[in-house]
Structures are given as structure tokens and as C-alpha cells.
PDB file of N, CA and C in Angstrom:
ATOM      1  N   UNK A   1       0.807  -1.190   0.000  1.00  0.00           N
ATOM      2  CA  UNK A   1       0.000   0.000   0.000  1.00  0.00           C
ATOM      3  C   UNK A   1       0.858   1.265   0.000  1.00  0.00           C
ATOM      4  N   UNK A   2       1.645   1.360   0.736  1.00  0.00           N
ATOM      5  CA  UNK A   2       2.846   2.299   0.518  1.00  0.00           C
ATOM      6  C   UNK A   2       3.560   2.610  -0.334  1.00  0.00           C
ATOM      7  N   UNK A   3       3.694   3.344  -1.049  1.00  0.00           N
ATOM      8  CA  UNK A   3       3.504   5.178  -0.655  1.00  0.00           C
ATOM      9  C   UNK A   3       2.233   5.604  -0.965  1.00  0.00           C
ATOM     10  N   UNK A   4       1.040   4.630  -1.365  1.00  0.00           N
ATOM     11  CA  UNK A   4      -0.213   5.177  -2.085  1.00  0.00           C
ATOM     12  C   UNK A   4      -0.611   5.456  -0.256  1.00  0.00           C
ATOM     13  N   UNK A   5      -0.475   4.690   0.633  1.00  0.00           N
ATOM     14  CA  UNK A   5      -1.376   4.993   1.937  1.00  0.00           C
ATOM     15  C   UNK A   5      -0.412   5.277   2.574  1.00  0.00           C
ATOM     16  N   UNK A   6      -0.773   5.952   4.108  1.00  0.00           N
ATOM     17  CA  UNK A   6       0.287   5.922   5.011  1.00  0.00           C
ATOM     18  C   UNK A   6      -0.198   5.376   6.409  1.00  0.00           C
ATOM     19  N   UNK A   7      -1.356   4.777   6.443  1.00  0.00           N
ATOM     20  CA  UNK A   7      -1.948   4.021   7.288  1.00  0.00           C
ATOM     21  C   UNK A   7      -1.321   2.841   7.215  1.00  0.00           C
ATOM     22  N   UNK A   8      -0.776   2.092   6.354  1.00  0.00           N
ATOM     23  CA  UNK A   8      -0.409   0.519   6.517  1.00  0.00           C
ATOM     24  C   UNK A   8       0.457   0.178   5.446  1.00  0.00           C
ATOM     25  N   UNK A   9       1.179  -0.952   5.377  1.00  0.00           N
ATOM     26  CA  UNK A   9       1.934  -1.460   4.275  1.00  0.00           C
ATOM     27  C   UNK A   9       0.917  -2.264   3.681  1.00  0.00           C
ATOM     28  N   UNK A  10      -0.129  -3.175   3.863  1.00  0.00           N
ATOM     29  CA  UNK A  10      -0.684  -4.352   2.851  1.00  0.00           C
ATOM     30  C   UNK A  10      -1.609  -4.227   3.511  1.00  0.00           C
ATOM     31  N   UNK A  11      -2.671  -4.393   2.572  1.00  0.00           N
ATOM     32  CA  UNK A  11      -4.409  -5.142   3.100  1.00  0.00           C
ATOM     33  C   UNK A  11      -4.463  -6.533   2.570  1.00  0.00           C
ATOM     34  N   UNK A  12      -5.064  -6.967   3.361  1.00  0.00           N
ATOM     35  CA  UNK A  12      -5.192  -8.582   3.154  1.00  0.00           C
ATOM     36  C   UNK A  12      -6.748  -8.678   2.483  1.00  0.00           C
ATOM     37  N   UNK A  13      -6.953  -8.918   1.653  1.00  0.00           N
ATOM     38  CA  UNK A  13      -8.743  -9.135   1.059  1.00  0.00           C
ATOM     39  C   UNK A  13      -9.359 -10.590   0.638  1.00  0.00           C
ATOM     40  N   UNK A  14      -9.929 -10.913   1.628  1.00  0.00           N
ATOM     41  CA  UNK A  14     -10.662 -12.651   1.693  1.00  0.00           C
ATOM     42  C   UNK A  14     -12.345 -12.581   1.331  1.00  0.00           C
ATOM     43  N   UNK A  15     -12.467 -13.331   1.165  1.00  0.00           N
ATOM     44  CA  UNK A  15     -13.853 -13.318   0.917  1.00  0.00           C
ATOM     45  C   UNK A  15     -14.221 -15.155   1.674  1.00  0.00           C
ATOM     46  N   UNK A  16     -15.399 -15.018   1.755  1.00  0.00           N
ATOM     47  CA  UNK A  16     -16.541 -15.934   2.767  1.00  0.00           C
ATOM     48  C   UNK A  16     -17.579 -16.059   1.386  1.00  0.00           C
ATOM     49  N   UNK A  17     -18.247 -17.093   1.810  1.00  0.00           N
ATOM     50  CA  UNK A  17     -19.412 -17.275   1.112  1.00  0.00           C
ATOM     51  C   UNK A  17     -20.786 -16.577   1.891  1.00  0.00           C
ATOM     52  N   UNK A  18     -21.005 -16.221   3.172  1.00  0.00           N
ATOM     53  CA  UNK A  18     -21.656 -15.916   3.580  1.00  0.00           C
ATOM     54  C   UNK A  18     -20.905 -15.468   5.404  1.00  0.00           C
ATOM     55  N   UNK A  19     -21.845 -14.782   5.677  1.00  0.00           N
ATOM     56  CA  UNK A  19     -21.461 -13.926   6.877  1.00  0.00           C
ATOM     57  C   UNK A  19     -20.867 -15.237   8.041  1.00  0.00           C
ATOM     58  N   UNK A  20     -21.358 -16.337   7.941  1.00  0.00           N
ATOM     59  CA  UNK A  20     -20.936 -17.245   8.763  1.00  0.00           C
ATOM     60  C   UNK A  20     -19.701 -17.480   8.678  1.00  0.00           C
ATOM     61  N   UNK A  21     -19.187 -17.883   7.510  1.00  0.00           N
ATOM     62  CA  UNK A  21     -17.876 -18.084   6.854  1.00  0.00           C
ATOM     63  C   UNK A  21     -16.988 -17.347   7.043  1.00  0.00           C
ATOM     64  N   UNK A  22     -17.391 -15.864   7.057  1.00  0.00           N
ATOM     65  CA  UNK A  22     -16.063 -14.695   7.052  1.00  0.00           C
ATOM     66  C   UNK A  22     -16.372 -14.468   8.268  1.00  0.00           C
ATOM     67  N   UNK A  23     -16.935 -14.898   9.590  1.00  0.00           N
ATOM     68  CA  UNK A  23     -16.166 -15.135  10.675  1.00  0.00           C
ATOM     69  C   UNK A  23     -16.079 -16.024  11.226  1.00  0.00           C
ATOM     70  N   UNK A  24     -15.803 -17.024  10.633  1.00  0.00           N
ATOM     71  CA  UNK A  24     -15.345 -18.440  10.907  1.00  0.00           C
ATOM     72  C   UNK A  24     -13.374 -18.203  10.138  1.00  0.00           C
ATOM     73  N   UNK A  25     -13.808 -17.499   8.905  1.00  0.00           N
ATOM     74  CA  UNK A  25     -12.179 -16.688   8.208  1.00  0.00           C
ATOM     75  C   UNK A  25     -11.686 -16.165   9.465  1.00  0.00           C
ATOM     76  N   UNK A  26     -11.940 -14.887   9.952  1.00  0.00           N
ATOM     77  CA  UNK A  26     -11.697 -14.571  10.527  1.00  0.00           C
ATOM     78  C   UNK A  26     -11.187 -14.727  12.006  1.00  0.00           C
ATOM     79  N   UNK A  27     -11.722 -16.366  12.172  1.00  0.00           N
ATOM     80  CA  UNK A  27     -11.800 -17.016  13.661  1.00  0.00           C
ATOM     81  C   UNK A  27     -10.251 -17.109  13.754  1.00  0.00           C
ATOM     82  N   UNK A  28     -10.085 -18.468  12.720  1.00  0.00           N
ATOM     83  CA  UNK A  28      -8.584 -18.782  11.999  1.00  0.00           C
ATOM     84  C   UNK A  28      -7.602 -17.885  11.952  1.00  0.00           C
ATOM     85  N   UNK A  29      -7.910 -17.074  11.198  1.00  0.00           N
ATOM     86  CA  UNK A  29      -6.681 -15.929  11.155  1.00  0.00           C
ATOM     87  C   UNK A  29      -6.359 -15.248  12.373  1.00  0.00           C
ATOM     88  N   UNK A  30      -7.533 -14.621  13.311  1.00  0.00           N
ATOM     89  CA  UNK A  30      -7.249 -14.293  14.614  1.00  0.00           C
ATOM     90  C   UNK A  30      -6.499 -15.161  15.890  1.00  0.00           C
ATOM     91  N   UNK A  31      -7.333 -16.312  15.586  1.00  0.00           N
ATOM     92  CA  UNK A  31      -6.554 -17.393  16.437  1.00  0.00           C
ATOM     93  C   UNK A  31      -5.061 -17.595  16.060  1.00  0.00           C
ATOM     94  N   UNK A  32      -4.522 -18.478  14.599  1.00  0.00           N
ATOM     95  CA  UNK A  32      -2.924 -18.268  14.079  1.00  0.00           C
ATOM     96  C   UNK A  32      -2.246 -16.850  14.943  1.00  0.00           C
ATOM     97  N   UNK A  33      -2.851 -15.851  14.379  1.00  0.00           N
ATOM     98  CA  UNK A  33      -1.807 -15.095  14.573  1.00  0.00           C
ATOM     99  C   UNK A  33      -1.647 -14.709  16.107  1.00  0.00           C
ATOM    100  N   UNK A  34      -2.813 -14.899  16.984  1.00  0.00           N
ATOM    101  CA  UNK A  34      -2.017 -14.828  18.658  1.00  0.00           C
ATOM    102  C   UNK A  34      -1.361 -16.153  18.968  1.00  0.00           C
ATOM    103  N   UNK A  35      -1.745 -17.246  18.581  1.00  0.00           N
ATOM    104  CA  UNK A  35      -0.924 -18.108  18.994  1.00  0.00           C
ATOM    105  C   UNK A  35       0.724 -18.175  18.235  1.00  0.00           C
ATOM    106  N   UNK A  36       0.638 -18.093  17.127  1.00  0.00           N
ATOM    107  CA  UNK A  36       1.974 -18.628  16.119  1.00  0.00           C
ATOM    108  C   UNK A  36       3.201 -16.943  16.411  1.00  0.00           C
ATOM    109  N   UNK A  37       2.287 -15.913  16.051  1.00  0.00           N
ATOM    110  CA  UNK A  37       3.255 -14.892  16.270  1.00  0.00           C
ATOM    111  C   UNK A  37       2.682 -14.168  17.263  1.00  0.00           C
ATOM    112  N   UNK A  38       1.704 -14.356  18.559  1.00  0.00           N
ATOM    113  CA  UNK A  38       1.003 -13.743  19.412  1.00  0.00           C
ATOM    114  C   UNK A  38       0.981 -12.195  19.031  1.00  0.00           C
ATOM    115  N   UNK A  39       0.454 -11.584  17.673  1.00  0.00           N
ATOM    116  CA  UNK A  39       0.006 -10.428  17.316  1.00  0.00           C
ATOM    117  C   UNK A  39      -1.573 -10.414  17.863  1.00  0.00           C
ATOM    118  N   UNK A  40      -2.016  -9.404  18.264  1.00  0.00           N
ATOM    119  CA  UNK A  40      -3.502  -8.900  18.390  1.00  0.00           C
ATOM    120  C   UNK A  40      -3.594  -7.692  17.566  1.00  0.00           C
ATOM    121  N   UNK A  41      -4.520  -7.724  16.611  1.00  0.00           N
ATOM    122  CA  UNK A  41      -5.199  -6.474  16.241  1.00  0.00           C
ATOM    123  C   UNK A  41      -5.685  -5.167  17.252  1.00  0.00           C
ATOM    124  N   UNK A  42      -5.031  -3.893  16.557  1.00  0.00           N
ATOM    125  CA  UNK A  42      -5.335  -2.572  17.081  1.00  0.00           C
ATOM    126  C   UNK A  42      -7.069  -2.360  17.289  1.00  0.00           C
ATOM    127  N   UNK A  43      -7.766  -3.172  16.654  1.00  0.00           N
ATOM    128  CA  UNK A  43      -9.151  -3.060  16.280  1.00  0.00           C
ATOM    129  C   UNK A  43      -9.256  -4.028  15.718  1.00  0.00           C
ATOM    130  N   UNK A  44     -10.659  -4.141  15.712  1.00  0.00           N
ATOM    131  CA  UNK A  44     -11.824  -5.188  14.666  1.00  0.00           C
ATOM    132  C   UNK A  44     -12.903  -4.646  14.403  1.00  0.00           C
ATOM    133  N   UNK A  45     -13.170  -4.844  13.607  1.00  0.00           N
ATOM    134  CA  UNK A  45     -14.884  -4.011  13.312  1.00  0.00           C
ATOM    135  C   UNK A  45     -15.740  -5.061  12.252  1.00  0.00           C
ATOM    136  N   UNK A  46     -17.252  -5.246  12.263  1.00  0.00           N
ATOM    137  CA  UNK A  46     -18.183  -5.840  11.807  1.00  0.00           C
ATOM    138  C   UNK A  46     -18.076  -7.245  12.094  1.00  0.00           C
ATOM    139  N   UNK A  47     -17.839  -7.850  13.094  1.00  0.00           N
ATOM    140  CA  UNK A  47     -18.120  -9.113  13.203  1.00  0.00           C
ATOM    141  C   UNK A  47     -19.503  -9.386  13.672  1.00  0.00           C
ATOM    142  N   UNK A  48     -20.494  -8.790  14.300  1.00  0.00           N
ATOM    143  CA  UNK A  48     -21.845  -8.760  14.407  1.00  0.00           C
ATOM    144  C   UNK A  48     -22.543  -9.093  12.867  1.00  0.00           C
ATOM    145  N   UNK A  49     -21.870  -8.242  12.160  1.00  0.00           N
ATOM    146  CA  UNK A  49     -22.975  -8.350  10.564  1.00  0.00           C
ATOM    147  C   UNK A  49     -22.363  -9.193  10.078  1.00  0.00           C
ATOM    148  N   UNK A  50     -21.232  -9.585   9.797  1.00  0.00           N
ATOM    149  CA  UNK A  50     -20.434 -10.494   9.339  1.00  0.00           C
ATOM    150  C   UNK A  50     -20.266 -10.111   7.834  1.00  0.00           C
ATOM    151  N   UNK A  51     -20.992  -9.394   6.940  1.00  0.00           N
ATOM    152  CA  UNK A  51     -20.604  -8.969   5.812  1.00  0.00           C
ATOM    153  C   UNK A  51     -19.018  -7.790   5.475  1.00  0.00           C
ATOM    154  N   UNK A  52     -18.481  -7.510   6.466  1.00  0.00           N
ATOM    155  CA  UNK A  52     -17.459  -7.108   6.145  1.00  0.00           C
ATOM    156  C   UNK A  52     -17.078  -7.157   7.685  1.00  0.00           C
ATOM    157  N   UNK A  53     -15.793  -7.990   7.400  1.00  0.00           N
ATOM    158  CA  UNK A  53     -15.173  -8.086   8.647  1.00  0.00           C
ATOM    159  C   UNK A  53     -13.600  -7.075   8.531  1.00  0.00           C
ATOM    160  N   UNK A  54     -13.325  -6.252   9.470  1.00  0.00           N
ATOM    161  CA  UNK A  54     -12.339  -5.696   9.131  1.00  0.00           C
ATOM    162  C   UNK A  54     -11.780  -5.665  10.636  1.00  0.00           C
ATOM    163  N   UNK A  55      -9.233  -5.971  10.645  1.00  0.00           N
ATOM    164  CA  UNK A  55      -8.845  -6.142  11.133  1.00  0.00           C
ATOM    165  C   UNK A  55      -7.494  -5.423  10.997  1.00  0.00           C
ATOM    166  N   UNK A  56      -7.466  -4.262  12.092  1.00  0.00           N
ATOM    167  CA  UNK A  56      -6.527  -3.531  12.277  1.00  0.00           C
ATOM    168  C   UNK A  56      -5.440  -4.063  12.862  1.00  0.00           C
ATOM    169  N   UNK A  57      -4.164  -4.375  12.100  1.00  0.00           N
ATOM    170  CA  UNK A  57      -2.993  -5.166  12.931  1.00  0.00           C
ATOM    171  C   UNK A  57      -1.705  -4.373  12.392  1.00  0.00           C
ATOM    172  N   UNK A  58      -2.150  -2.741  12.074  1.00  0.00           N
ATOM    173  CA  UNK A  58      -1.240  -1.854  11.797  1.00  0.00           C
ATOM    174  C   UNK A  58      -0.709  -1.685  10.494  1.00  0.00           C
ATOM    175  N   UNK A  59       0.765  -2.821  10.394  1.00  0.00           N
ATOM    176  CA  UNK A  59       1.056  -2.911   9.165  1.00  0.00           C
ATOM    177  C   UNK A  59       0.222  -3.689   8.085  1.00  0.00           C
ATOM    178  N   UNK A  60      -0.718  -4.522   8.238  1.00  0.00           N
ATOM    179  CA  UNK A  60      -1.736  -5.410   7.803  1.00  0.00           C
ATOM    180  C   UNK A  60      -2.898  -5.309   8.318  1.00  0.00           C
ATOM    181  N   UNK A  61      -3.892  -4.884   7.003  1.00  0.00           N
ATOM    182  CA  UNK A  61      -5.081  -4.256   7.632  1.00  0.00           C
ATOM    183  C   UNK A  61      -5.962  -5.411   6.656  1.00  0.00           C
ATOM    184  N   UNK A  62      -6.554  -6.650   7.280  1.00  0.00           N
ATOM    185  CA  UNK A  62      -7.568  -7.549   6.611  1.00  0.00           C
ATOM    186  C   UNK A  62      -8.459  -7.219   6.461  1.00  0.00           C
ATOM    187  N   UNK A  63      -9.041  -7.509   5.652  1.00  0.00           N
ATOM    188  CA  UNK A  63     -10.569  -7.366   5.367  1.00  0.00           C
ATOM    189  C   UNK A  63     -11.318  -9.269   4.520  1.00  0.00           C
ATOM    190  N   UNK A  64     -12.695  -9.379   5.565  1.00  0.00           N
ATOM    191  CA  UNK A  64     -13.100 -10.356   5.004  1.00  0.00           C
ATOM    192  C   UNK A  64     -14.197 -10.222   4.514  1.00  0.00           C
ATOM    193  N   UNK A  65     -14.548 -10.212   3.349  1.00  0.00           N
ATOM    194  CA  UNK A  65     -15.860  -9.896   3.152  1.00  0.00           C
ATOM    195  C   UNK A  65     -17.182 -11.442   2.444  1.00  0.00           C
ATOM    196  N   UNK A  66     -17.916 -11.005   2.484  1.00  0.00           N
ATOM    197  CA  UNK A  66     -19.173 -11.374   1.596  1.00  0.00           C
ATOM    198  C   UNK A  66     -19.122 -11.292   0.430  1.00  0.00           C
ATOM    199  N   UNK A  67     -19.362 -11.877  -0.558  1.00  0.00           N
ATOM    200  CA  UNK A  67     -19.317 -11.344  -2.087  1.00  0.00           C
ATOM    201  C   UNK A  67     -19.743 -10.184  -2.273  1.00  0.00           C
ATOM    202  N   UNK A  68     -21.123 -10.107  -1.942  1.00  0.00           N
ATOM    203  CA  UNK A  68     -21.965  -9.046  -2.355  1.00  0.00           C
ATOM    204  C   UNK A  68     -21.404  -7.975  -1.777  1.00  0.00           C
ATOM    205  N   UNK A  69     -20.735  -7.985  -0.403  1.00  0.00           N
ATOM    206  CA  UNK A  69     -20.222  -6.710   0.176  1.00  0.00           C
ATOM    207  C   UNK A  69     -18.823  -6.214  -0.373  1.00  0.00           C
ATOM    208  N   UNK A  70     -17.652  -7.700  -0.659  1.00  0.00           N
ATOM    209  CA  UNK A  70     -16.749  -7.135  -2.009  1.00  0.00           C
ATOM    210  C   UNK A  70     -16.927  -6.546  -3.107  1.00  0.00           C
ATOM    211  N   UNK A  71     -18.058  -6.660  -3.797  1.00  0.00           N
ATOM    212  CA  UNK A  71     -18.545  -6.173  -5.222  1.00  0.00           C
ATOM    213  C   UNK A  71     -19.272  -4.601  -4.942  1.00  0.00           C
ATOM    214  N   UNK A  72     -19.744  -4.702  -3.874  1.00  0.00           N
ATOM    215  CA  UNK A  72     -20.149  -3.037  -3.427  1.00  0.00           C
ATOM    216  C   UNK A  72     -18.846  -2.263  -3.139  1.00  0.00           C
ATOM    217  N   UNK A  73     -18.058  -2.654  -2.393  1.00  0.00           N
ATOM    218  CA  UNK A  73     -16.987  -1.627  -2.006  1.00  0.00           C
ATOM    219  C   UNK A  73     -15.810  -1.742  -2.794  1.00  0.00           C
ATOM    220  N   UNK A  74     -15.486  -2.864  -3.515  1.00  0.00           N
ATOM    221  CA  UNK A  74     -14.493  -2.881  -4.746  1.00  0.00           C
ATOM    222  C   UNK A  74     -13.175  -2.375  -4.215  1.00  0.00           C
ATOM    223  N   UNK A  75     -12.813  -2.647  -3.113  1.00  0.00           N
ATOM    224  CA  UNK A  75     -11.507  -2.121  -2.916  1.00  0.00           C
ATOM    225  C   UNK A  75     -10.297  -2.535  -3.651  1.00  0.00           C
ATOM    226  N   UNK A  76     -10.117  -3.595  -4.428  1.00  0.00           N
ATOM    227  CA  UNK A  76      -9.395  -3.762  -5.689  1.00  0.00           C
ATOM    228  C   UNK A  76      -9.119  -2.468  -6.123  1.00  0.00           C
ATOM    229  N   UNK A  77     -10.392  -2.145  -6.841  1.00  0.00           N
ATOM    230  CA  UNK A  77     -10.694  -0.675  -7.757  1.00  0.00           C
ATOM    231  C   UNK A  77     -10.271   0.298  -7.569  1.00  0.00           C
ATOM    232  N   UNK A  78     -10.918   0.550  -6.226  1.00  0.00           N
ATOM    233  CA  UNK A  78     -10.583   1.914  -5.388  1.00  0.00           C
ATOM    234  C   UNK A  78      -9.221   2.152  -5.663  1.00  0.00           C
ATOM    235  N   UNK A  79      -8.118   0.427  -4.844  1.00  0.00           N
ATOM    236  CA  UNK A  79      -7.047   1.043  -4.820  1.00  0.00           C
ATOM    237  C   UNK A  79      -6.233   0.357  -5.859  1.00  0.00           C
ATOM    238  N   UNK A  80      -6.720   0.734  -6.881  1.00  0.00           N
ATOM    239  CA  UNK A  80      -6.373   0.023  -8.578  1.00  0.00           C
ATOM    240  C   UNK A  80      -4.331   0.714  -8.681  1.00  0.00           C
ATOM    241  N   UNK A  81      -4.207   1.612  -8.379  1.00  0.00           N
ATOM    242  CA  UNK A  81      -2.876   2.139  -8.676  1.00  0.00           C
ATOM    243  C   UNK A  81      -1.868   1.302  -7.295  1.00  0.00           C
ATOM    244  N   UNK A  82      -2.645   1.087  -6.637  1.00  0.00           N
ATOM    245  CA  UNK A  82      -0.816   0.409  -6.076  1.00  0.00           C
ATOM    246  C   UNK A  82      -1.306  -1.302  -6.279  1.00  0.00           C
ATOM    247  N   UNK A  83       0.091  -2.169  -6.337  1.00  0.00           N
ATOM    248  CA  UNK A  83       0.603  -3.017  -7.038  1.00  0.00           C
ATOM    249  C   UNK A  83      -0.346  -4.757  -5.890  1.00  0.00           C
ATOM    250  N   UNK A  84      -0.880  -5.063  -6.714  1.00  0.00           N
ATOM    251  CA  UNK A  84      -0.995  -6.661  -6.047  1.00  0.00           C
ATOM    252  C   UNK A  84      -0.033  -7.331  -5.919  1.00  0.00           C
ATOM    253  N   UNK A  85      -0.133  -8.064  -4.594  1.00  0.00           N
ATOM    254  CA  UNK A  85       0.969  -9.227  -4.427  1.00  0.00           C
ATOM    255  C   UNK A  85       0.146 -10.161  -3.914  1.00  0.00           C
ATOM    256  N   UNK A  86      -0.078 -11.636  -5.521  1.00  0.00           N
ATOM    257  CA  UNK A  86      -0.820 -12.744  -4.885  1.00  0.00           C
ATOM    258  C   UNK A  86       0.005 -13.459  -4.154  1.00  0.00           C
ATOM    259  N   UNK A  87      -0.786 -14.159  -3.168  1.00  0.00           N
ATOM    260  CA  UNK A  87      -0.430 -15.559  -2.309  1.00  0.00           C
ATOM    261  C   UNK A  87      -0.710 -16.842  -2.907  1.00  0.00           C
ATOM    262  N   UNK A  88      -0.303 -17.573  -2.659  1.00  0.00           N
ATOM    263  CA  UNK A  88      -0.368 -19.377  -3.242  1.00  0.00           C
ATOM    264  C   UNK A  88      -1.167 -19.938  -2.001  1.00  0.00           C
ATOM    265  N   UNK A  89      -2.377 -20.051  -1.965  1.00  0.00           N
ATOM    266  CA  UNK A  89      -2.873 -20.239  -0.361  1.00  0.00           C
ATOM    267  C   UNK A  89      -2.377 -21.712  -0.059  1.00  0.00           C
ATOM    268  N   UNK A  90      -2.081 -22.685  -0.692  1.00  0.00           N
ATOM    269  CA  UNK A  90      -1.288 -23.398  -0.130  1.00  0.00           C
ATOM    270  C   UNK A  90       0.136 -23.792   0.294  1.00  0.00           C
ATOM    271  N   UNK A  91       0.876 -22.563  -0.395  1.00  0.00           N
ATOM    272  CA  UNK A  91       2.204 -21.845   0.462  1.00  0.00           C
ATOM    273  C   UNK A  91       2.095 -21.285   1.292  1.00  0.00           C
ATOM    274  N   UNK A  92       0.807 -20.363   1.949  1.00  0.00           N
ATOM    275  CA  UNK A  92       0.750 -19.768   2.784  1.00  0.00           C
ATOM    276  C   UNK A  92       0.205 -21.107   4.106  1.00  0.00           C
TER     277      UNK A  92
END
């Protein structure tokens, strides 16, 4: 994300099939990362609605969404000028 933001180096963008899913995503990823590198997020926000789950961990700011709630907010789009870096989710 840097130099386009100065809030964070990378957003992480997942998607769920439904609100259950992206915080059940979200369960996983929260759990790994206090146990494996005991990081906690600065914040969390929307796990009640479950259509957009979002996770402040400073330099890495996740987001899990819903389809329908990815395709509304398009943050791809938005932030179309700085550079993707895919993952191999089974390297990761």
C-alpha cells in the first residue's frame, strides 16, 4: 500500500461465502496469529454483521468480506494504482 497509503503497508482481502464463513475466516486468522506470532489487532470491526469483517494489525489491515459486500466496495478498484501481491494459499 505504501507510498499510495500511510496508514499501513498491505491489506489482506478474503472473501466468505456468507457472513458465517467470514467469521469463521476470521476465527482462523485471529486465532494463528495470537498463537503462532502472538500479534492482536489494534481493532476489529463488523463481526456482528459479518458482511465485512475488518482487522486492524497496523502494518496489515484484513478485510473479510461477503461477495456481495466485495462487489459493493471494490476495494481492488478503489485502490487500482498500487501493485498486487498474490499468495499461493497453499504456500501460505
Amino acid at each position: 500500500m505504501r507510498p499510495e497509503c500511510s496508514f499501513t503497508d498491505y491489506f489482506v482481502i478474503a472473501s466468505g461465502r456468507n457472513p458465517r464463513q467470514t467469521a469463521a475466516i476470521w476465527d482462523e486468522v485471529h486465532t494463528q496469529l495470537k498463537q503462532e506470532a502472538r500479534l492482536l489487532p489494534a481493532s476489529v470491526d463488523g463481526m456482528r454483521e459479518g458482511a465485512w469483517i475488518i482487522a486492524d494489525y497496523l502494518d496489515v489491515v484484513l478485510h473479510v468480506f461477503t461477495p456481495e459486500a466485495r462487489a459493493y466496495y471494490r476495494l481492488e478498484d478503489l485502490w487500482s494504482d498500487v501493485p498486487a501481491v498474490d499468495l499461493d494459499a497453499a504456500a501460505v
